[in-house]
N, C-alpha and C. Protein backbone atom coordinates (compact mmCIF):
# COMPACT_ATOMS: atom_id res chain seq x y z
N UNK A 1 97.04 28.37 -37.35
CA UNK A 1 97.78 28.23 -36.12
C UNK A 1 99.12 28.98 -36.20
N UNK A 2 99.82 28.86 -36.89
CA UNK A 2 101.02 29.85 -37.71
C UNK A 2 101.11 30.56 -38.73
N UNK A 3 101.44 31.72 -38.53
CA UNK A 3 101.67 32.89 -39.23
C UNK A 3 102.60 33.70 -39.43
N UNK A 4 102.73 34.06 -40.86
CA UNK A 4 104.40 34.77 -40.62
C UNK A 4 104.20 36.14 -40.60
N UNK A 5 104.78 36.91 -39.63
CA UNK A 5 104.93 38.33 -39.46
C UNK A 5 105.68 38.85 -40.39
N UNK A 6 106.28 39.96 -40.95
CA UNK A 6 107.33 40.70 -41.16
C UNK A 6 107.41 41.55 -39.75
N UNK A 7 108.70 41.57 -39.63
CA UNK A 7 109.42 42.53 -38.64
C UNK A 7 110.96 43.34 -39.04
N UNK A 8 110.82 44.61 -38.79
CA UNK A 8 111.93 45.90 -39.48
C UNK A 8 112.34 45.65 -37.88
N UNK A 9 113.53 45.56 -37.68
CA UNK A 9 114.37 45.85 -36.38
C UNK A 9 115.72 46.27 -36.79
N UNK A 10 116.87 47.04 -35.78
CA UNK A 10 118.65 46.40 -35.75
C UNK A 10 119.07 45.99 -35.24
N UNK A 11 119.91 45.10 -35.73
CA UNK A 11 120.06 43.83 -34.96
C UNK A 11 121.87 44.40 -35.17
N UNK A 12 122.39 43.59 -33.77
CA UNK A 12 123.91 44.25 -33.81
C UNK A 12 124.53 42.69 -33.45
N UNK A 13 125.88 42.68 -33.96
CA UNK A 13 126.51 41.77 -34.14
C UNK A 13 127.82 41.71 -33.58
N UNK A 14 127.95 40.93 -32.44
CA UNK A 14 129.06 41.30 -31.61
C UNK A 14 130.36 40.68 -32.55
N UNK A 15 131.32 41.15 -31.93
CA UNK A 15 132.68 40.78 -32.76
C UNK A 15 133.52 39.15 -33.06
N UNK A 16 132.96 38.27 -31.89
CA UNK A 16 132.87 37.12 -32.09
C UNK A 16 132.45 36.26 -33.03
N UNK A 17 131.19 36.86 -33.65
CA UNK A 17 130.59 36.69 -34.59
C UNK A 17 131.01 36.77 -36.05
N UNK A 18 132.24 37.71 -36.42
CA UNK A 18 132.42 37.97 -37.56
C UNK A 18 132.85 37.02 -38.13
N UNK A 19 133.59 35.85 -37.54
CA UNK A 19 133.97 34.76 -38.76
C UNK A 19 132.59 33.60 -39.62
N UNK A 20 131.39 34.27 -38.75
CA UNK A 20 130.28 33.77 -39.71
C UNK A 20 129.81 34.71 -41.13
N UNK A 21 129.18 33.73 -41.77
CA UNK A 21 128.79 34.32 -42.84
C UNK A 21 127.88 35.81 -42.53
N UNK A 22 127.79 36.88 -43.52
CA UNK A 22 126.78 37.73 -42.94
C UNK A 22 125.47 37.23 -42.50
N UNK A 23 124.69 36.60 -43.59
CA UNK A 23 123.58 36.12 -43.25
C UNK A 23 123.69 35.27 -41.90
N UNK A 24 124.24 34.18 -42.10
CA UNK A 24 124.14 33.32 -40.69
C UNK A 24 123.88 33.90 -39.37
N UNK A 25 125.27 35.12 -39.34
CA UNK A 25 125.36 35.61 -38.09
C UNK A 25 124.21 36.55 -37.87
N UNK A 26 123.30 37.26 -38.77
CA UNK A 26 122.11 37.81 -38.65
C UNK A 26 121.06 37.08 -38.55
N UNK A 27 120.90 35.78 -38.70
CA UNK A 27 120.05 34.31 -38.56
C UNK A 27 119.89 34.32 -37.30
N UNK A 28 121.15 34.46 -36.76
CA UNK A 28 121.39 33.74 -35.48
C UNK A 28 121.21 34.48 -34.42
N UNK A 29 121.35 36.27 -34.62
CA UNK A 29 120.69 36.98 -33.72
C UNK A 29 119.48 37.37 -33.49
N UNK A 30 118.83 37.13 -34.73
CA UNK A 30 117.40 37.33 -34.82
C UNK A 30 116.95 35.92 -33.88
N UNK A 31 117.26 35.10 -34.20
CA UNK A 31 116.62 33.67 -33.32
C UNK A 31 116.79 33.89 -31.56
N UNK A 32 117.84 34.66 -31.41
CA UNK A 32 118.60 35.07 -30.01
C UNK A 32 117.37 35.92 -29.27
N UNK A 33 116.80 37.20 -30.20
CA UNK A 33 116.89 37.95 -29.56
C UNK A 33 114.59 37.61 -29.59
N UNK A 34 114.47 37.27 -30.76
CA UNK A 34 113.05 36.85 -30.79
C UNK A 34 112.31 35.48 -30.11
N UNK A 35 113.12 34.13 -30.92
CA UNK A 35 112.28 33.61 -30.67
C UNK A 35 112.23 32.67 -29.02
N UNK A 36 111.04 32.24 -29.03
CA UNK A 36 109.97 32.06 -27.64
C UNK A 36 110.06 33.29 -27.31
N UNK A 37 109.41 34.54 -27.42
CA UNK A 37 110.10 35.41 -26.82
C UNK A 37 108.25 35.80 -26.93
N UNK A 38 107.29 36.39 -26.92
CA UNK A 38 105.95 37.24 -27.37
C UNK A 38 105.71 38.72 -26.95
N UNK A 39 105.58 38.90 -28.40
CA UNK A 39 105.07 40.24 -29.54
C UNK A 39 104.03 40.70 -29.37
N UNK A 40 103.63 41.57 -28.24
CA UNK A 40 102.14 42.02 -28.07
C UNK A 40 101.13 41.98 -29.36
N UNK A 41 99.93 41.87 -29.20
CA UNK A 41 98.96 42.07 -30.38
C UNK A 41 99.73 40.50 -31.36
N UNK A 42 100.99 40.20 -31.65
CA UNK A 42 101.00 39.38 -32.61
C UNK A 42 101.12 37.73 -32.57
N UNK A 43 101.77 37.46 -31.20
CA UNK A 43 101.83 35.85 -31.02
C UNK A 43 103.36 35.57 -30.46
N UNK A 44 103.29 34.24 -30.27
CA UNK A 44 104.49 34.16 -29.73
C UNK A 44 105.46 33.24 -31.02
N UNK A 45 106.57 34.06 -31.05
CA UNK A 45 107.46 33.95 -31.91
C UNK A 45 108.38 32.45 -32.22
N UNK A 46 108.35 31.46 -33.17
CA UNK A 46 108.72 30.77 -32.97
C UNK A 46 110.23 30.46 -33.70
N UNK A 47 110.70 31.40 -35.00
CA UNK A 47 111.31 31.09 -35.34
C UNK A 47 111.68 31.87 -36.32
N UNK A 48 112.93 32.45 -37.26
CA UNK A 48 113.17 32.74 -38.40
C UNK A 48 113.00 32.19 -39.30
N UNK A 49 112.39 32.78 -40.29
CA UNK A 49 111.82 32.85 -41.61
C UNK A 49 113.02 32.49 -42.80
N UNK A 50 112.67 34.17 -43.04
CA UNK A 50 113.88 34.77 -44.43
C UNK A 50 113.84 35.99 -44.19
N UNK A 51 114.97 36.48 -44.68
CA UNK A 51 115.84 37.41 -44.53
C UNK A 51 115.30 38.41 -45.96
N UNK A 52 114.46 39.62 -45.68
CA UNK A 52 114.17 40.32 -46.98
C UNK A 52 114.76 41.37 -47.14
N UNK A 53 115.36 42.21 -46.50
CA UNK A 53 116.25 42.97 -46.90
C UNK A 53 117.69 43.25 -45.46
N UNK A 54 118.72 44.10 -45.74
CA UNK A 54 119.54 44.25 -44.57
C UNK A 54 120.44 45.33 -45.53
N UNK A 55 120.41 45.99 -44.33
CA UNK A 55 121.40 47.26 -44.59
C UNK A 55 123.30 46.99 -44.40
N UNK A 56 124.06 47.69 -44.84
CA UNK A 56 125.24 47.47 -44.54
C UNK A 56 125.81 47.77 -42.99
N UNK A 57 126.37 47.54 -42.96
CA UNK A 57 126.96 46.96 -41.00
C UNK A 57 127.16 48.32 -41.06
N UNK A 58 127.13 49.30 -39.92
CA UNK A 58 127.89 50.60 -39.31
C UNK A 58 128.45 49.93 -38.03
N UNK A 59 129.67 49.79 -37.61
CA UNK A 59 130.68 49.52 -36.96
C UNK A 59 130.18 50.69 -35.40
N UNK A 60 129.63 50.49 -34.12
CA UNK A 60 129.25 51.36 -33.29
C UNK A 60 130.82 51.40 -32.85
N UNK A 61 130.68 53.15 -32.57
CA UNK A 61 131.88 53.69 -31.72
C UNK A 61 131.53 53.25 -30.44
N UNK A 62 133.19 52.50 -30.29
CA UNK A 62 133.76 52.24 -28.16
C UNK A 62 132.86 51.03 -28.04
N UNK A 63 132.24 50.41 -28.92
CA UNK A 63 131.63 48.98 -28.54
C UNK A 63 132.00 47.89 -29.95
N UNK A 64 132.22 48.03 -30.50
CA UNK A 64 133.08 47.12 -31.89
C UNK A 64 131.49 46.33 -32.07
N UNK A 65 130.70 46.47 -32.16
CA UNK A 65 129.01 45.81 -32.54
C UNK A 65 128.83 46.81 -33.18
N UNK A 66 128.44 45.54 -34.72
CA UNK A 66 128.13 46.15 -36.32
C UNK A 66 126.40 46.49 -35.98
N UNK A 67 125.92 47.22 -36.39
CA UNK A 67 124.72 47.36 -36.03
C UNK A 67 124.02 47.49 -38.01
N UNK A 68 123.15 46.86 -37.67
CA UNK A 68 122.51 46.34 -38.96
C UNK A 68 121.03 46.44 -39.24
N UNK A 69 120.42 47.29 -39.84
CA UNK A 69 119.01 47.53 -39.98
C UNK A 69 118.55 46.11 -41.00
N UNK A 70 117.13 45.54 -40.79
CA UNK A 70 116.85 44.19 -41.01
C UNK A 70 115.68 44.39 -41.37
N UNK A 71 114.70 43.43 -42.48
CA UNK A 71 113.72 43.76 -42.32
C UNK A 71 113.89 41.32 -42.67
N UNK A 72 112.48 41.31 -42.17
CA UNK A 72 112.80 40.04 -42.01
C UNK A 72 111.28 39.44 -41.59
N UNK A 73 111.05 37.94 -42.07
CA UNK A 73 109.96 37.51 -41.21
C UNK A 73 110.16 36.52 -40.43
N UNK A 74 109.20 36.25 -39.53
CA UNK A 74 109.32 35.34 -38.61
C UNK A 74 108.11 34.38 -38.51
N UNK A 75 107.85 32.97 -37.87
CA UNK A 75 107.19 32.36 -37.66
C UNK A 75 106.36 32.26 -36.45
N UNK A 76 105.32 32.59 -36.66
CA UNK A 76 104.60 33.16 -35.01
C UNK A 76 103.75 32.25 -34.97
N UNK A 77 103.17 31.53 -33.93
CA UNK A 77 102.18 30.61 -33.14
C UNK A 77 101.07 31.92 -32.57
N UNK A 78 99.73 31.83 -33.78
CA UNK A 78 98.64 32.69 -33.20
C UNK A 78 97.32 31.79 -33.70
N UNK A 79 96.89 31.09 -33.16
CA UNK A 79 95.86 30.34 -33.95
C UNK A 79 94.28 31.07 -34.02
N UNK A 80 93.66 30.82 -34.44
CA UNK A 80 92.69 31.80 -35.12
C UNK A 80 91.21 31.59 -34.50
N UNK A 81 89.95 32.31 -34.42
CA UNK A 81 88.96 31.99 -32.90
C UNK A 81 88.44 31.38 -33.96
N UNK A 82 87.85 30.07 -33.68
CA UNK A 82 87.06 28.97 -33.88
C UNK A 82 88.08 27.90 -35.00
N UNK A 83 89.50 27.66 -34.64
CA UNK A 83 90.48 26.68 -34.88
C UNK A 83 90.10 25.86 -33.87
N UNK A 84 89.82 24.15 -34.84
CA UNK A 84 90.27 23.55 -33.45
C UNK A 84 91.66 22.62 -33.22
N UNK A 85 92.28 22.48 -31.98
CA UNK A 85 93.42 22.11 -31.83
C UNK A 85 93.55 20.65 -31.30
N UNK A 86 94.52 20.50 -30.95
CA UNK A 86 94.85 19.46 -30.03
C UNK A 86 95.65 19.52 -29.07
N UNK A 87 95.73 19.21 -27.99
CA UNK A 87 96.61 19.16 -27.04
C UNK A 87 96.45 18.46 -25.90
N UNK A 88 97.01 18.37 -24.73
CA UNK A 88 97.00 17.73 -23.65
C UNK A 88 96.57 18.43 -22.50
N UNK A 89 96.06 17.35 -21.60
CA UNK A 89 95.17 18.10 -20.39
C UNK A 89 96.46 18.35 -19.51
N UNK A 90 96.98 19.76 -18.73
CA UNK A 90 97.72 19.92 -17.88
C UNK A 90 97.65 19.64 -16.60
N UNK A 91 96.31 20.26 -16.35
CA UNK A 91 95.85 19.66 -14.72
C UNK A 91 94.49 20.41 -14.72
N UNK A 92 93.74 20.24 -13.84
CA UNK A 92 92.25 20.42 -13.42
C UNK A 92 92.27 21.35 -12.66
N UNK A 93 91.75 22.46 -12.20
CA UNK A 93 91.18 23.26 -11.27
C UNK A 93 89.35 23.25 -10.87
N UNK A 94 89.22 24.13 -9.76
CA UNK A 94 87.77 24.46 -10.22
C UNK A 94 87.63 25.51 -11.04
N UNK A 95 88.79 26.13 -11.01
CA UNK A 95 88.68 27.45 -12.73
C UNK A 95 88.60 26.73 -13.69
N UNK A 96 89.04 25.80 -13.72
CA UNK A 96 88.89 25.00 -14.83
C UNK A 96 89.83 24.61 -15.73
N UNK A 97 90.34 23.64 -16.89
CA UNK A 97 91.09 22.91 -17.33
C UNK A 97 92.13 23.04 -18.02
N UNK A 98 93.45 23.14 -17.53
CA UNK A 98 94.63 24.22 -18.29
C UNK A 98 94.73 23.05 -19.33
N UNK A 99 95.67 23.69 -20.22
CA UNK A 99 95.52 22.47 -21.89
C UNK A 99 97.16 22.97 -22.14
N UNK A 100 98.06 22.04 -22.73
CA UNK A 100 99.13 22.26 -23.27
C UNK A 100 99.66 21.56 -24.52
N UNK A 101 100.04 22.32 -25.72
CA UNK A 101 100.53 21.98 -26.38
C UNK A 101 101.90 21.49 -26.10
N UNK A 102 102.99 21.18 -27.53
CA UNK A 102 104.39 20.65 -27.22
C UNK A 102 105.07 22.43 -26.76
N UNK A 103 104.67 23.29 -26.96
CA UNK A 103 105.58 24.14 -26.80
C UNK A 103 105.32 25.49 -26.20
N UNK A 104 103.30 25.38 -25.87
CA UNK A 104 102.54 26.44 -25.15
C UNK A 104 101.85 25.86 -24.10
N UNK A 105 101.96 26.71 -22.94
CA UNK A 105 101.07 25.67 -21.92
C UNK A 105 100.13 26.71 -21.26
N UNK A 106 99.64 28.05 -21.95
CA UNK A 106 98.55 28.92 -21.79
C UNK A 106 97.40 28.76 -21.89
N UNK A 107 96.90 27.71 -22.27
CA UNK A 107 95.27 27.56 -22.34
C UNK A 107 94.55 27.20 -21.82
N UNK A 108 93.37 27.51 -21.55
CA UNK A 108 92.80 27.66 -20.39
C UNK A 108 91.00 27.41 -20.78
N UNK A 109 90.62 26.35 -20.65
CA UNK A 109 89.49 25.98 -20.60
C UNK A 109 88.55 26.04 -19.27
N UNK A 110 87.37 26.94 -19.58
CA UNK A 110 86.74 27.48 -18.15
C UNK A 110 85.48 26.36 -17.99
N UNK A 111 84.92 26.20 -16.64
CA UNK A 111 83.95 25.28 -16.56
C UNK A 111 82.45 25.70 -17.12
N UNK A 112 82.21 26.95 -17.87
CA UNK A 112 81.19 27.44 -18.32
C UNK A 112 80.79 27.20 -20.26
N UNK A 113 82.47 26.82 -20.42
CA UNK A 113 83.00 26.45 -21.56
C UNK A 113 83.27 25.00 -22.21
N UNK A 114 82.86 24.09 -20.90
CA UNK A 114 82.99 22.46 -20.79
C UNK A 114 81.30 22.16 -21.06
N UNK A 115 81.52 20.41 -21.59
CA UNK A 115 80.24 20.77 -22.11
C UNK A 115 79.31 20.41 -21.34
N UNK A 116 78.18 20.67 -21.51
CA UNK A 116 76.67 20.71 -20.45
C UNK A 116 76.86 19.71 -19.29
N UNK A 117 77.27 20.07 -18.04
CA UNK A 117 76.65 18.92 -17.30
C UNK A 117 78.24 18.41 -16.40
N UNK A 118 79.20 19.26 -17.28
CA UNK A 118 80.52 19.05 -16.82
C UNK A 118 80.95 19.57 -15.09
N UNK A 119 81.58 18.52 -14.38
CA UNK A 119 81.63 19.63 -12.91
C UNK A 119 82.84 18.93 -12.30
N UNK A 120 83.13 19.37 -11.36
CA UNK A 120 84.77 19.09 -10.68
C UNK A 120 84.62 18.25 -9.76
N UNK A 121 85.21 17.11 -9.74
CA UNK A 121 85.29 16.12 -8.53
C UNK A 121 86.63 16.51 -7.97
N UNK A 122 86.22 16.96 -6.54
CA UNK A 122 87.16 17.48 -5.80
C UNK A 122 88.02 16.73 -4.85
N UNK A 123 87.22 15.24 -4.68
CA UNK A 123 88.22 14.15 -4.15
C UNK A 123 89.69 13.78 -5.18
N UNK A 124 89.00 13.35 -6.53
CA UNK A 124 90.21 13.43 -7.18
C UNK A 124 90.92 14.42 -7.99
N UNK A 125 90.43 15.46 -7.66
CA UNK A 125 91.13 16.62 -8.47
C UNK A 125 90.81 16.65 -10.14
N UNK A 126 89.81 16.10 -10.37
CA UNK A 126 89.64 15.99 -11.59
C UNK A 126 88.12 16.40 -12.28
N UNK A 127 88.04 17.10 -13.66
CA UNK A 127 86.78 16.97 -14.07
C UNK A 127 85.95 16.08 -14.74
N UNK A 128 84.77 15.99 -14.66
CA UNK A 128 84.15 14.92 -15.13
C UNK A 128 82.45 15.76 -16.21
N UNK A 129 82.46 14.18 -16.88
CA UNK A 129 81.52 14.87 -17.68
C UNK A 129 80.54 13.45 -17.28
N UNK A 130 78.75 13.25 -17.10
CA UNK A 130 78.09 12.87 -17.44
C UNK A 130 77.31 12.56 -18.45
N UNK A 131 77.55 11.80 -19.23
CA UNK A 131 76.76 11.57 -20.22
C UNK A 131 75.20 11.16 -20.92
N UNK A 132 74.62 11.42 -21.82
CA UNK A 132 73.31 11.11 -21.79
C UNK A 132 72.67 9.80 -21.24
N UNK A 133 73.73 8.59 -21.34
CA UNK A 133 73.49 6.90 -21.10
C UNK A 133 73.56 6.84 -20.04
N UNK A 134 74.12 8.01 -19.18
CA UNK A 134 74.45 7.75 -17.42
C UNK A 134 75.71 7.15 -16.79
N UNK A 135 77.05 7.51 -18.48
CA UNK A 135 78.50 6.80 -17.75
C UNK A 135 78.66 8.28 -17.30
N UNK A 136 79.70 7.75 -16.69
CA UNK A 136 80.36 9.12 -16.10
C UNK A 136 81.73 9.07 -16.87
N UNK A 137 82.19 10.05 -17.27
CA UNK A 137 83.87 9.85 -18.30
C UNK A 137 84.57 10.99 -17.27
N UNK A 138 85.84 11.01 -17.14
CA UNK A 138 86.86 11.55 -16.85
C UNK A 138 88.03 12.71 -17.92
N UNK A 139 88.36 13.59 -17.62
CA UNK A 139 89.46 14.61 -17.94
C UNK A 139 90.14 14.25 -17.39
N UNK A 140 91.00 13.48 -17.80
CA UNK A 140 92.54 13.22 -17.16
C UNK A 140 93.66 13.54 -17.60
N UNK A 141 94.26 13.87 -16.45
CA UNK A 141 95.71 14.51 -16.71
C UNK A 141 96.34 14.07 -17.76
N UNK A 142 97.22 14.05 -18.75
CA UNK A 142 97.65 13.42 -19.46
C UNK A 142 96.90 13.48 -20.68
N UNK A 143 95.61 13.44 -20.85
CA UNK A 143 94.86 13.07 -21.95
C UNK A 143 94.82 13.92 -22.94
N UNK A 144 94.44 13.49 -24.38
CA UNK A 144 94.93 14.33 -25.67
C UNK A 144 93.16 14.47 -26.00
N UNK A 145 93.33 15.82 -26.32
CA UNK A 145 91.89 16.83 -26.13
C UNK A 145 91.46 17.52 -27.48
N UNK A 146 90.39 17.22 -28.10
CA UNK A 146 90.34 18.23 -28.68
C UNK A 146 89.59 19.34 -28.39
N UNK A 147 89.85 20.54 -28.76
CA UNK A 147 89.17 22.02 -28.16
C UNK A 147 89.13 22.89 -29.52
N UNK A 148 88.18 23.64 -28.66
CA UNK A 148 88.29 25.19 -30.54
C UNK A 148 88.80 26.03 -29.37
N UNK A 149 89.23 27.08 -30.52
CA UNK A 149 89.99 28.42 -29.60
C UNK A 149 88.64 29.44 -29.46
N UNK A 150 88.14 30.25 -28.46
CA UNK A 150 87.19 31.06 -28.45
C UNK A 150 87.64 32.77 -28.38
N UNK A 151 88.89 33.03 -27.45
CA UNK A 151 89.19 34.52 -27.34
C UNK A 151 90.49 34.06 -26.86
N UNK A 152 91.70 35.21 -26.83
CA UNK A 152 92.93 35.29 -26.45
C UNK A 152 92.78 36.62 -25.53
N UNK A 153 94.00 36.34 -24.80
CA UNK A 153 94.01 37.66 -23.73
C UNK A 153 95.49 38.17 -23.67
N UNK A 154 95.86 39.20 -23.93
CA UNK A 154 97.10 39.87 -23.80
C UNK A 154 97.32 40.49 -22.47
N UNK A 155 98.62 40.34 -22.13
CA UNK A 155 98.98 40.77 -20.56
C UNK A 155 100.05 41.73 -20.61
N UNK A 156 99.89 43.17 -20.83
CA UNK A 156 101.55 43.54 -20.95
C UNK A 156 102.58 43.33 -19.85
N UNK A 157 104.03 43.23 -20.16
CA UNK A 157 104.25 42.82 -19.09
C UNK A 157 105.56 43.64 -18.87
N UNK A 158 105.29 44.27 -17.33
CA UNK A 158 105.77 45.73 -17.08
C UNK A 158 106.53 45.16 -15.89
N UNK A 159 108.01 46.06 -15.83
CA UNK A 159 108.82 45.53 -15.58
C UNK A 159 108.44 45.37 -13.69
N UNK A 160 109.04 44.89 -12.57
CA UNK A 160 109.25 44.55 -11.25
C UNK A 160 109.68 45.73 -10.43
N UNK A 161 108.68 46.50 -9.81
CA UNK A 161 109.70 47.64 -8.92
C UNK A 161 110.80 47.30 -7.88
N UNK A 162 111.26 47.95 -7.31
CA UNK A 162 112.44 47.65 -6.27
C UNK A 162 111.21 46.74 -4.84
N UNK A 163 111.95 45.97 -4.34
CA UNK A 163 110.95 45.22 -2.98
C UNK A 163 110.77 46.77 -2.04
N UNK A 164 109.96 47.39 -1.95
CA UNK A 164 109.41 48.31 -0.99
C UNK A 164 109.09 47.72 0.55
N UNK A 165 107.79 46.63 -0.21
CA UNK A 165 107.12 46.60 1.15
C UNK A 165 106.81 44.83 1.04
N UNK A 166 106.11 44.05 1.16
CA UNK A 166 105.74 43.02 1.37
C UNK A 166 104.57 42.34 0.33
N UNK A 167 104.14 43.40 -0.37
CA UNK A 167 102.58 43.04 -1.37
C UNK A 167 103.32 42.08 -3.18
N UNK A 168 102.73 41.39 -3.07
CA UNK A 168 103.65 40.82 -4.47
C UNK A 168 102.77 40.64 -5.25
N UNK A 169 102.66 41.48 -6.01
CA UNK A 169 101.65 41.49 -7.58
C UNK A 169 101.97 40.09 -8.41
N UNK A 170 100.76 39.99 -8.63
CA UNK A 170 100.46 38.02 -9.75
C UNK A 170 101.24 38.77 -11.22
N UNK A 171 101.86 38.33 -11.91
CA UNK A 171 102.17 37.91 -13.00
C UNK A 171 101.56 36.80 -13.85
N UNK A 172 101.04 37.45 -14.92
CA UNK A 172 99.85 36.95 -15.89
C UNK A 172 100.86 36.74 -16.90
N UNK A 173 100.40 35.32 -17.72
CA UNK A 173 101.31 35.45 -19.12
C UNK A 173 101.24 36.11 -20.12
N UNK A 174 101.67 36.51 -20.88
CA UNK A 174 101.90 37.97 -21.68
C UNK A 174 100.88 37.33 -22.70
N UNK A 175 100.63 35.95 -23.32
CA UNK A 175 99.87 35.74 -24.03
C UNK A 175 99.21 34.14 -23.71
N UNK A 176 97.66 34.53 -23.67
CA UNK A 176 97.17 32.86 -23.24
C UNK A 176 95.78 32.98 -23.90
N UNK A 177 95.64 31.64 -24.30
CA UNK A 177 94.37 31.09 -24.95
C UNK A 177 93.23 30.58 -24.26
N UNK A 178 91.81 31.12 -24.49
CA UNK A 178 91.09 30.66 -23.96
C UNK A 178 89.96 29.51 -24.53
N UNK A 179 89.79 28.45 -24.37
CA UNK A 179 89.29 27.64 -25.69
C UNK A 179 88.40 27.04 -24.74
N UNK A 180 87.42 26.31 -25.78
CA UNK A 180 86.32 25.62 -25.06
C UNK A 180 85.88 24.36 -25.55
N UNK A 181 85.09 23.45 -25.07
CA UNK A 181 84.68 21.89 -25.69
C UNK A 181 83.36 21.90 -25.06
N UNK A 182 82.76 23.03 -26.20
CA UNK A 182 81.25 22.57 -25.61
C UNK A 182 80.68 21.76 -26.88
N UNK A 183 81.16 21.02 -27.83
CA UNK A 183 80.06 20.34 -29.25
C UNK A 183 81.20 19.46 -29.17
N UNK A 184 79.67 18.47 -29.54
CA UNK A 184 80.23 16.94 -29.89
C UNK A 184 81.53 17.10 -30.70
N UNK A 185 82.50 15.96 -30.31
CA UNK A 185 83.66 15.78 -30.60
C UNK A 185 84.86 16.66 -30.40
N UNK A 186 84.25 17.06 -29.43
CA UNK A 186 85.31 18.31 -28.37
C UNK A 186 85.32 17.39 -27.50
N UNK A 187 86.64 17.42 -26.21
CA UNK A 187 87.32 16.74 -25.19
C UNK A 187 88.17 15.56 -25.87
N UNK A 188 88.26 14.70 -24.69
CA UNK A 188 89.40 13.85 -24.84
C UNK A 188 88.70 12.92 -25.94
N UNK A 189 89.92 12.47 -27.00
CA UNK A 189 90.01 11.96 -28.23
C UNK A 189 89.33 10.48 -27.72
N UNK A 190 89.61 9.83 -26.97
CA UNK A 190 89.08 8.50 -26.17
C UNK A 190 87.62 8.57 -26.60
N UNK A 191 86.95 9.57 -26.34
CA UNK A 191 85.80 9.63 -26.46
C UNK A 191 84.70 9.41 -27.63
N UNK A 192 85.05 9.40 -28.73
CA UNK A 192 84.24 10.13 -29.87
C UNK A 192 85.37 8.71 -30.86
């Protein structure tokens, strides 16, 4: 589910900053400028690591920001296809069942991916599963789920033109999970 990257960047250090330690104040911009932040191809960034190497400050002319070559790792949230997780049901669609962790709320469970027999009750906004005995069980909002991860989808995400005309392009999240609960002891924990 977590993985540590290495990442080479420069990181610049405004002048406010100098009464911190070197390290600290390079801690603290790396956390600024990365994390929640997502790294195409690599995950979304959760945090500084350690510090593996750093060059000496060059002082930029007409802006007083030390600029500092870094090489460094970080803690990335990428969990791996056929992990299974846990998390909470966000809400129901007929696309089917968004899932959120404490700190990702990208996942996206499709109704082709629910298990056999699963279908959407559209009075209450909710999905339901039938079971072999003939109960009927509920996906409810709120409920703690287990799922495997099946594929991820990357969205690059390119910047907003000036308002021209009236057409407003969807914005996709730069990184979201697609997971599924089709085998026993997949869905809500209640269950099993």
């Amino acid at each position: 589910m977590f993985i540590l990257t290495t990442i080479s960047d420069l990181i610049q250090i405004a002048p406010q900053d100098f009464s911190k330690f070197s390290a600290v104040a390079i801690e603290d911009n790396i956390n600024e400028k990365y994390a929640n932040k997502v790294i195409q191809k690599i995950g979304l960034c959760i945090s500084f690591y350690d510090l593996l190497e750093s060059s000496d400050g060059l002082i930029g002319h007409g802006t007083g920001l030390v600029n500092v070559n870094v090489k460094f790792r970080m803690i990335v949230f990428r969990p791996f296809k056929g992990e299974i997780m846990l998390g909470k049901i966000a809400s129901g669609t007929e696309l089917g069942i968004k899932i959120g962790v404490e700190f990702f709320n990208d996942i996206l469970i499709p109704p082709e991916l629910l298990l056999p027999g699963a279908k959407f009750d559209y009075s209450d906004q909710v999905w339901t599963w039938d079971n072999d005995d003939g109960t009927t069980l509920y996906f409810d909002v709120g409920e703690l789920v287990r799922f495997r991860i099946e594929a991820e989808e990357w969205h690059d995400q390119i910047p907003n033109g000036p308002d021209s005309d009236q057409t407003v392009t969807e914005r996709k999240a730069p990184y979201s999970i697609i997971g599924s609960m089709q085998m026993g002891g997949l869905g809500p924990i209640t269950w099993w």
